[in-house]
Protein backbone atom coordinates (compact mmCIF):
# COMPACT_ATOMS: atom_id res chain seq x y z
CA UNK A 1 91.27 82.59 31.90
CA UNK A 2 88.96 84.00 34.43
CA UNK A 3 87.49 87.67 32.82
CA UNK A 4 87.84 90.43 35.06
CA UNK A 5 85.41 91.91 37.40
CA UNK A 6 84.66 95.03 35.46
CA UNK A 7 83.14 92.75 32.67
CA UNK A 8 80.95 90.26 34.61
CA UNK A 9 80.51 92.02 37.81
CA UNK A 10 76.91 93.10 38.31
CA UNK A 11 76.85 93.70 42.11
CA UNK A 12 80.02 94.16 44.13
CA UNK A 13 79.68 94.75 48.23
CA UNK A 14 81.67 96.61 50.37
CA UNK A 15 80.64 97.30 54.28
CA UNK A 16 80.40 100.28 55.93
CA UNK A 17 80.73 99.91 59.72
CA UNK A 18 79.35 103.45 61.46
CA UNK A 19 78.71 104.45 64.73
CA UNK A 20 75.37 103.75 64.56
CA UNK A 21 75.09 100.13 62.53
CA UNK A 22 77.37 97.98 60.52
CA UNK A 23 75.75 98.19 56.59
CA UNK A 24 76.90 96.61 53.36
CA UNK A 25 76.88 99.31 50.54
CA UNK A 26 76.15 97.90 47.21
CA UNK A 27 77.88 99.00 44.28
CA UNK A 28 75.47 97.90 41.54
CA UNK A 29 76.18 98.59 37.41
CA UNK A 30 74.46 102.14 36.61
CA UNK A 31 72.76 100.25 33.45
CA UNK A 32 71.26 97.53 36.05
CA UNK A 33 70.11 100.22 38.65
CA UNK A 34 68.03 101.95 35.93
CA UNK A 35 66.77 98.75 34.93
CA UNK A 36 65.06 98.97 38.35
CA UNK A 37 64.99 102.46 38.45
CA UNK A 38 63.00 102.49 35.20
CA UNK A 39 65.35 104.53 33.64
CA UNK A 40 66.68 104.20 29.82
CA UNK A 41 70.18 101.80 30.71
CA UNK A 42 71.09 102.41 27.14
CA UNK A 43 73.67 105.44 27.79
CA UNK A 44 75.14 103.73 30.68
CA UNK A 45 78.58 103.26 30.59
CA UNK A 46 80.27 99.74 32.05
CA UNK A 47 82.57 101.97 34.08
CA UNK A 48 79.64 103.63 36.03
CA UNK A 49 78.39 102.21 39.08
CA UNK A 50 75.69 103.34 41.68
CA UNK A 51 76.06 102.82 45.25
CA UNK A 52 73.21 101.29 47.14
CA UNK A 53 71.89 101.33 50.59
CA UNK A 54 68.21 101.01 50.44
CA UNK A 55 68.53 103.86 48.21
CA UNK A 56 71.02 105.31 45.75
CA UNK A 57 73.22 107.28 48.00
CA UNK A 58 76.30 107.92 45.39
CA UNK A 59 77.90 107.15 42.16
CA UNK A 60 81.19 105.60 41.28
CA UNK A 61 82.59 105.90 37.57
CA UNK A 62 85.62 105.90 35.37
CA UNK A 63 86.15 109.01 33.13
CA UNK A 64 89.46 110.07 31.35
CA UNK A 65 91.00 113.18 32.11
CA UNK A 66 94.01 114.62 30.91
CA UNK A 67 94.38 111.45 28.88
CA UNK A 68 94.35 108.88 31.58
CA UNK A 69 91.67 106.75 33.30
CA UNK A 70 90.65 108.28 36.72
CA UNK A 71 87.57 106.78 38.97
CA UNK A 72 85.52 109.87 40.23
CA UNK A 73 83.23 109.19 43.37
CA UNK A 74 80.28 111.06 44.46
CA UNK A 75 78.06 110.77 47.74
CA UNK A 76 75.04 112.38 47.21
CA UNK A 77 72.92 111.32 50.00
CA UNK A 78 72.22 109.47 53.16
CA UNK A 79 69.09 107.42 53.63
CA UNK A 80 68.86 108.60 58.01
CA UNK A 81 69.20 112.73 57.24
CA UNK A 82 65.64 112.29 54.76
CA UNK A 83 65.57 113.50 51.06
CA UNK A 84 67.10 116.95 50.34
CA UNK A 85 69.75 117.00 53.35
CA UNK A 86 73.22 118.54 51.86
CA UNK A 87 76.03 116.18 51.98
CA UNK A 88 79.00 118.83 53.55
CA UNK A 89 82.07 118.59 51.65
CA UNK A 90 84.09 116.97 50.47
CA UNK A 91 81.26 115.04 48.78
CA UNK A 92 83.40 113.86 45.92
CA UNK A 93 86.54 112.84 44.87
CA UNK A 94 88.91 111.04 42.08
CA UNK A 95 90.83 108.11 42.26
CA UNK A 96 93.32 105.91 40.39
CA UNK A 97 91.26 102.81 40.93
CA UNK A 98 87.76 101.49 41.46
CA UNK A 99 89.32 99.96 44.84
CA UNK A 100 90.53 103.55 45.80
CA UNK A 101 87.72 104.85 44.47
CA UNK A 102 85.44 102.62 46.23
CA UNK A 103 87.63 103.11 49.59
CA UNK A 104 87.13 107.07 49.59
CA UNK A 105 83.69 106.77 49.04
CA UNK A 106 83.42 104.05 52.00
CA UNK A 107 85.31 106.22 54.30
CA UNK A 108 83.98 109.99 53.70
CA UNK A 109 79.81 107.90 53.78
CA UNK A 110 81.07 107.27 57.51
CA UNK A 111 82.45 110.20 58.57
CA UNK A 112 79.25 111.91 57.07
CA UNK A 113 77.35 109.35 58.75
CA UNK A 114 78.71 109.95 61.97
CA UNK A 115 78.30 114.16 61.91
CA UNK A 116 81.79 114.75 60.65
């Protein structure tokens, strides 16, 4: 039996290709990133992931609403506008899946990217 992603994954890639350069966002275990942050990883949940690229630019995780599992994705920066540049909406979102999840985020970081 081969365990699932969600329980041994500690890095997972996905790649962004803007107008400006091809990237690979990494979407790294929140626990792991404040390992390296130097942040406490002890309230970290396995569902909650931070997306890398150079810096944290978002955050992926699963939370339940209404009863059911939904993955909520945020972008809260990108590492070309400088620290403190506003991220226009929409700058989050919900999905079913990580892979939707993870596929919203992907596509709104290059619109955003790009001026949009």
């Amino acid at each position: 039996m081969v365990p699932s992603r969600e329980l041994i994954a500690l890095l997972i890639l996905f790649t962004v290709c803007s107008y400006h350069r091809s990237m690979t966002l990494l979407l790294r275990k929140s626990s792991a990133q404040a390992r390296i942050e130097g942040w406490d990883p002890s309230n970290r949940s396995d569902n909650d992931y931070a997306v890398v690229d150079d810096t944290i630019v978002g955050r992926i995780y699963r939370e339940m609403i209404l009863g059911k599992p939904k993955w909520r994705w945020f972008l809260q920066s990108i590492p070309e506008a400088g620290p403190g540049r506003p991220i226009p909406p929409p700058n989050q979102g919900m999905a079913d899946t990580l892979d939707e999840a993870q596929a919203a985020f992907k596509k709104r970081y290059e619109e955003v990217r790009r001026g949009k």
